[in-house]
C-alpha atoms as a PDB file:
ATOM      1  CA  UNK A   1       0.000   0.000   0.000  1.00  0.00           C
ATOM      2  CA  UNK A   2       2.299   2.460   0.978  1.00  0.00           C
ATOM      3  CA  UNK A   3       4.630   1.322  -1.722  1.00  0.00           C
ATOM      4  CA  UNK A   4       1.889   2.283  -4.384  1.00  0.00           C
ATOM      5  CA  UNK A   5       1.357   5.160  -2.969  1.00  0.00           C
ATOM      6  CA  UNK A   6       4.391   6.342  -3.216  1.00  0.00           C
ATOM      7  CA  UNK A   7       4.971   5.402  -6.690  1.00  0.00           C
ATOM      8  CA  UNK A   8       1.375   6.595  -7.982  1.00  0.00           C
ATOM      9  CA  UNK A   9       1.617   9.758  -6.548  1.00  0.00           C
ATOM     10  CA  UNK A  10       3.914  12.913  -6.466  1.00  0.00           C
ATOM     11  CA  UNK A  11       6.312  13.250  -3.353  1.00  0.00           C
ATOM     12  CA  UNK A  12       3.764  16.214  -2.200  1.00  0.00           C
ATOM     13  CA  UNK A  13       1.370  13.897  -1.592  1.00  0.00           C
ATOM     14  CA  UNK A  14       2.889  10.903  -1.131  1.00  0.00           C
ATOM     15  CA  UNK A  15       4.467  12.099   1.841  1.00  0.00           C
ATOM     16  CA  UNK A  16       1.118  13.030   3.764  1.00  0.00           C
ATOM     17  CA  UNK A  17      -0.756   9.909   2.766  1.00  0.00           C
ATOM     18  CA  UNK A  18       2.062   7.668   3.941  1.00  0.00           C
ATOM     19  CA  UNK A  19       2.487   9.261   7.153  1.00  0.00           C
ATOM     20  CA  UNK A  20      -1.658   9.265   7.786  1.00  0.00           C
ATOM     21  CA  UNK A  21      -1.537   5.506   5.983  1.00  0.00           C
ATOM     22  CA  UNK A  22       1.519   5.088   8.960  1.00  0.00           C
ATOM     23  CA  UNK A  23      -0.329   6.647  12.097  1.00  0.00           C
ATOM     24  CA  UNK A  24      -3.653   4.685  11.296  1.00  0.00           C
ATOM     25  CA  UNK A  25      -1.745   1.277  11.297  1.00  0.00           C
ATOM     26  CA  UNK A  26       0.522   1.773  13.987  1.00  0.00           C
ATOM     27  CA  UNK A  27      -2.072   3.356  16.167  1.00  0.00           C
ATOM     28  CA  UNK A  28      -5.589   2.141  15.517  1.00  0.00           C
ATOM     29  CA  UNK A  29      -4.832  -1.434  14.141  1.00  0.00           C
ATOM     30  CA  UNK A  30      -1.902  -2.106  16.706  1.00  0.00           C
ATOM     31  CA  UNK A  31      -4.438  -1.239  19.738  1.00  0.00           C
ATOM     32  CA  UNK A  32      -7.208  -3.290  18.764  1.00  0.00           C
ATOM     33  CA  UNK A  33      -4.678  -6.509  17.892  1.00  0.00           C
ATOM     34  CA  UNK A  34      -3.634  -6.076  21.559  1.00  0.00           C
ATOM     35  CA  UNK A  35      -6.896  -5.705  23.014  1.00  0.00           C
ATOM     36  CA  UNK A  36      -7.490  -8.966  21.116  1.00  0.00           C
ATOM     37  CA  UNK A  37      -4.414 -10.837  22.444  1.00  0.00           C
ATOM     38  CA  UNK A  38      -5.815  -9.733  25.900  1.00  0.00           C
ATOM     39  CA  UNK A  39      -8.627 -10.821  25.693  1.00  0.00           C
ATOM     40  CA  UNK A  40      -7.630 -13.996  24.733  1.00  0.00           C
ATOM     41  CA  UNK A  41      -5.358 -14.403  26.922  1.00  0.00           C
ATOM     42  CA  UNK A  42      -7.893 -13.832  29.750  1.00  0.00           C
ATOM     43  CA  UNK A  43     -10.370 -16.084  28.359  1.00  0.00           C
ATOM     44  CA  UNK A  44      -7.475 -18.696  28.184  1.00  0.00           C
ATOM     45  CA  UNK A  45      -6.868 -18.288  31.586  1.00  0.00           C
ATOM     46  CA  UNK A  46     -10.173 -18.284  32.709  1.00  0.00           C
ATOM     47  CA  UNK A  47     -10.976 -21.825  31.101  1.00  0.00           C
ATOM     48  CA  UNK A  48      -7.769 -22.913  32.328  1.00  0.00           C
ATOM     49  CA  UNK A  49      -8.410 -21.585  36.134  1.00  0.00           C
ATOM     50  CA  UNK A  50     -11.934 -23.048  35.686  1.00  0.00           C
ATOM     51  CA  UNK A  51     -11.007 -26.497  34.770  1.00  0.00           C
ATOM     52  CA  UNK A  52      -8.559 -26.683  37.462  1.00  0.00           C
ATOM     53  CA  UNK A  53     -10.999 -25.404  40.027  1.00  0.00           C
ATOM     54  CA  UNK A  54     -13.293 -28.412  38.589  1.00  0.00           C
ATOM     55  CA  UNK A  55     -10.779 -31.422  39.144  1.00  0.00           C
ATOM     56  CA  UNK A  56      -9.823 -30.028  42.998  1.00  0.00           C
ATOM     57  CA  UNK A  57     -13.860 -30.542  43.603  1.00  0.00           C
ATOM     58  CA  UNK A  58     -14.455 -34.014  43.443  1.00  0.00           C
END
């Protein structure tokens, strides 16, 4: 993507858009694929904690 853009378009522009295109996938995609890993990783746990918490009660 960025690569395209920066071929497609002249440096004045190219420059912008890449930085936006940057900013957007560093900051908005990057937080929501570590909200996702946490919450994963808590419903991991949580099926984990609740299947040992199962076995120690019979």
């Amino acid at each position: 993507m960025v690569y395209v853009i920066g071929v497609l378009l002249p440096p004045v522009l190219a420059a912008p858009l890449t930085a936006v295109w940057k900013l957007f996938d560093v900051l908005f995609i990057g937080l929501i694929q570590a909200f996702i890993f946490m919450l994963l990783t808590l419903v991991y746990f949580g099926l984990a904690r609740e299947g040992l918490e199962q076995e120690h009660s019979h």
